[in-house]
Protein backbone atom coordinates (compact mmCIF):
# COMPACT_ATOMS: atom_id res chain seq x y z
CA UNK A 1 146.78 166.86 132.41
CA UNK A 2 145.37 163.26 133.61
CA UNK A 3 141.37 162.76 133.66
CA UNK A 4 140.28 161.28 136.85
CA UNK A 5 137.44 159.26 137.59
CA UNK A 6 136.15 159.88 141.18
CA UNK A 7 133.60 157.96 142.82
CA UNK A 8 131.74 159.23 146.03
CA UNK A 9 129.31 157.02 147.79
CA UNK A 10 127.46 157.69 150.92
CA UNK A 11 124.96 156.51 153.08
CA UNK A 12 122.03 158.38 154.76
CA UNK A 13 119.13 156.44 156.26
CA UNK A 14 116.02 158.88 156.93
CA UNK A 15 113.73 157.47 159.56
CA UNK A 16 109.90 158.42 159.18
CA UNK A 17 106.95 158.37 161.46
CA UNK A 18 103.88 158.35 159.04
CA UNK A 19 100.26 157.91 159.93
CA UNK A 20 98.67 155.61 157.11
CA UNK A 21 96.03 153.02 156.92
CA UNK A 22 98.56 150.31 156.06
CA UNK A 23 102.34 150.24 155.52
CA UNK A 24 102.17 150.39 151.22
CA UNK A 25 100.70 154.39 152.04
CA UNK A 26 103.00 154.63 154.75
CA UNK A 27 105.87 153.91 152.48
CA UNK A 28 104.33 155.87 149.28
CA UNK A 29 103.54 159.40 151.91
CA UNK A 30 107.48 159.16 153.08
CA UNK A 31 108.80 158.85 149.64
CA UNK A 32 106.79 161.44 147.76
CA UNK A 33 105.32 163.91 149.75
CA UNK A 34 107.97 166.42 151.86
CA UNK A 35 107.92 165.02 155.47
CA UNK A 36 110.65 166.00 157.27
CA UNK A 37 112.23 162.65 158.37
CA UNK A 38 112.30 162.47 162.14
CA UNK A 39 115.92 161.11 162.03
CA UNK A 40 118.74 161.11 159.90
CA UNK A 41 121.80 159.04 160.19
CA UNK A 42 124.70 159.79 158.28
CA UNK A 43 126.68 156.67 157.21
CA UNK A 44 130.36 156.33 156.20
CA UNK A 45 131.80 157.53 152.65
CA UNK A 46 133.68 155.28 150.11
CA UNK A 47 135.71 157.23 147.72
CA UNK A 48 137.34 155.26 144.61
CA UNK A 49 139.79 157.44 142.83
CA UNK A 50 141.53 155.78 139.38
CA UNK A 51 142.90 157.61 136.86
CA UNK A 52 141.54 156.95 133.49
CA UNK A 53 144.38 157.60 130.65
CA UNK A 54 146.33 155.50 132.71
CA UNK A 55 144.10 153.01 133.49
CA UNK A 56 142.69 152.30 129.73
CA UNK A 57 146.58 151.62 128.69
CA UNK A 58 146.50 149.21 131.20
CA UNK A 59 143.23 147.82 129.66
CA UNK A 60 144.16 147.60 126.59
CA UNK A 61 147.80 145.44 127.44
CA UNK A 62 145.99 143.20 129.55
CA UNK A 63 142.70 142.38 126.98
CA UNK A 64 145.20 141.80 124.26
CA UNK A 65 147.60 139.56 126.51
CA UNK A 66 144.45 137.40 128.62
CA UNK A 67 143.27 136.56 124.89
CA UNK A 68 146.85 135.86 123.23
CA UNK A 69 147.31 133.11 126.15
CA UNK A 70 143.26 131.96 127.01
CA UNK A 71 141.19 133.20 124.44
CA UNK A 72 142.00 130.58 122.08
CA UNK A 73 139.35 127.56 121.12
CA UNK A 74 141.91 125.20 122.63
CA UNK A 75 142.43 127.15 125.97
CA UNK A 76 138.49 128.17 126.46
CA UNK A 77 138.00 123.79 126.02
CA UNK A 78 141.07 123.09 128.16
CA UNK A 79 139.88 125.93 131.14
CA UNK A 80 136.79 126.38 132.99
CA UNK A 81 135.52 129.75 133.05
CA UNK A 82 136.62 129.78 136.63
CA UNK A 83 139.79 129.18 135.66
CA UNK A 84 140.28 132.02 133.21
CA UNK A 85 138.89 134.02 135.90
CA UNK A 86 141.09 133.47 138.07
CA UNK A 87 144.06 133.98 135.27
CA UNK A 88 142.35 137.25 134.26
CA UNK A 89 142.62 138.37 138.16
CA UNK A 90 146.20 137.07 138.83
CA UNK A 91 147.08 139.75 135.51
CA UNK A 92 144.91 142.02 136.74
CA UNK A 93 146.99 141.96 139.85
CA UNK A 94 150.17 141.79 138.64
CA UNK A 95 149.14 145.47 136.58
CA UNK A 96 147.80 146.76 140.00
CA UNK A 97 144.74 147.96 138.19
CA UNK A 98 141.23 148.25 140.24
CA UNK A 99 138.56 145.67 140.89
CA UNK A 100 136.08 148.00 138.59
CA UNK A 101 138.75 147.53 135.99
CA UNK A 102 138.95 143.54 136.51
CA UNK A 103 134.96 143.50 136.77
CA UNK A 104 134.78 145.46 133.51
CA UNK A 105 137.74 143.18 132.25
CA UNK A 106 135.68 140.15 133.41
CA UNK A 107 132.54 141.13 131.97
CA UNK A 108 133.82 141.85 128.15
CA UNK A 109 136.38 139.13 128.32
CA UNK A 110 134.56 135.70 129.65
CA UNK A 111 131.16 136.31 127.83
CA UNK A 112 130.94 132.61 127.11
């Protein structure tokens, strides 16, 4: 059975009224003591679902591919590291894999 990597974010925004001396104890009463906010707004949710086994096979084709063509001496003097980027994105395309796979892609592959 396929793992799944499911990412949930949401956004609440609390809104306090505090009586302080100054805006620093304001701030510090509101975020450690319980005080019931006296409104809560409930933002939208972003869900990312990827699947993982599939997803690292991917990872793997494309690393060993991007360095086979760009990773070489010549092609790292020859590119800017804009370039590559934007090689690394047009493969990461191509695949249809996620932008958190292309930003981890980016990240271990364009170090320099």
């Amino acid at each position: 059975m396929p793992k799944f990597e499911v990412s949930i974010t949401r956004t609440v925004t609390d809104l306090y009224v505090i009586n302080a001396d100054n805006a620093e104890n304001a701030e510090e009463i509101a975020t450690y003591n319980k005080v019931d906010p006296v409104h809560t707004k409930h933002g939208e949710e972003i869900i990312s679902v990827e699947e993982i086994a599939n997803e690292a096979v991917k990872l793997g084709r494309i690393q060993v591919e991007f360095l086979s063509l760009y990773g070489t001496k010549e092609m790292k003097d020859r590119l800017s590291k804009r370039e590559r980027t934007d090689e690394l994105l047009r493969i990461c395309t191509r695949e249809n894999v996620g932008f958190r796979s292309f930003e981890y892609l980016e990240r271990h592959l364009l170090k320099d």
